[in-house]
Protein backbone atom coordinates (compact mmCIF):
# COMPACT_ATOMS: atom_id res chain seq x y z
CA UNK A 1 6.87 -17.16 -10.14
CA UNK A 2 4.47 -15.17 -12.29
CA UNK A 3 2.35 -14.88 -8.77
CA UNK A 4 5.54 -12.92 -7.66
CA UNK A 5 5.77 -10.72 -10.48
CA UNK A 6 1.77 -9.93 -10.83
CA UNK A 7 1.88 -8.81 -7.11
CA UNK A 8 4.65 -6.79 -7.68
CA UNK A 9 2.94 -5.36 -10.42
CA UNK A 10 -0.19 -4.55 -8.40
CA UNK A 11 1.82 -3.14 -5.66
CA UNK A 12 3.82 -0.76 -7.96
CA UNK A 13 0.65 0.53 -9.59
CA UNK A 14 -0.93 0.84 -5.89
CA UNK A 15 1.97 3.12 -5.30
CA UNK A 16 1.25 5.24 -8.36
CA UNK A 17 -2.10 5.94 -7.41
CA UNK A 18 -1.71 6.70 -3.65
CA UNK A 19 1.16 9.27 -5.26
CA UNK A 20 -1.30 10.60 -7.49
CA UNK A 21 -3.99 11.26 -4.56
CA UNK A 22 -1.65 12.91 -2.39
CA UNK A 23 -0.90 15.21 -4.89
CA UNK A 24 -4.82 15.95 -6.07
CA UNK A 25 -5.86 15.56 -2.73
CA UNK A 26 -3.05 18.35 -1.44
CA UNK A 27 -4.17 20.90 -4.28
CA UNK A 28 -0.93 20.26 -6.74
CA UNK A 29 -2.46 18.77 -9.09
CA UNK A 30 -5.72 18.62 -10.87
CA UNK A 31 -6.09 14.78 -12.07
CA UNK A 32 -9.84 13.18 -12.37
CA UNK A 33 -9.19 9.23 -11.96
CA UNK A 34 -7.15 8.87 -7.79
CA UNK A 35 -10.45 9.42 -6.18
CA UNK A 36 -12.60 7.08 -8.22
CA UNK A 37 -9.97 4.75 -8.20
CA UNK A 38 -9.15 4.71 -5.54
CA UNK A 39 -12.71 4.20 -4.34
CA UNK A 40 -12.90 1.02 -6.94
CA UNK A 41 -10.01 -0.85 -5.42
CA UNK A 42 -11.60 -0.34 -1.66
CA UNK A 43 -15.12 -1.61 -3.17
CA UNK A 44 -13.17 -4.66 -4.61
CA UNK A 45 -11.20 -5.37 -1.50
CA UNK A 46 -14.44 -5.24 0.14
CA UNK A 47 -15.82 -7.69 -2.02
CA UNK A 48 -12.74 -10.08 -2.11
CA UNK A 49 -12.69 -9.89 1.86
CA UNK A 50 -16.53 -10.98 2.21
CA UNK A 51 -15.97 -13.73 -0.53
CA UNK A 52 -13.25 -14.99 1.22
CA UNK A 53 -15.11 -15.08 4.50
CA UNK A 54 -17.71 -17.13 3.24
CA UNK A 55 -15.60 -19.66 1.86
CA UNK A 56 -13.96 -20.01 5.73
């Protein structure tokens, strides 16, 4: 149950910060922290994906 709730969690905050790029990334709005986000979370999927492929 608390599984359930984290990923719901994650998923609303991945929502926020795709909402937030498209609107730095379109010119609306000036905002520092999408981008480099953004750019965190793909490094760390990266690294979960490869750790999970060596455990296969």
């Amino acid at each position: 149950m608390h599984a359930a709730v984290a990923a719901l969690g994650v998923l609303r905050g991945m929502v926020a910060v795709d909402r937030a790029n498209e609107q730095t990334l379109s010119g609306r709005r000036r905002r520092w922290w999408p981008v480099p986000l953004s750019a965190l979370v793909a490094v760390g999927l990266v690294l979960f994906f490869t750790a999970w492929l060596h455990q296969v």
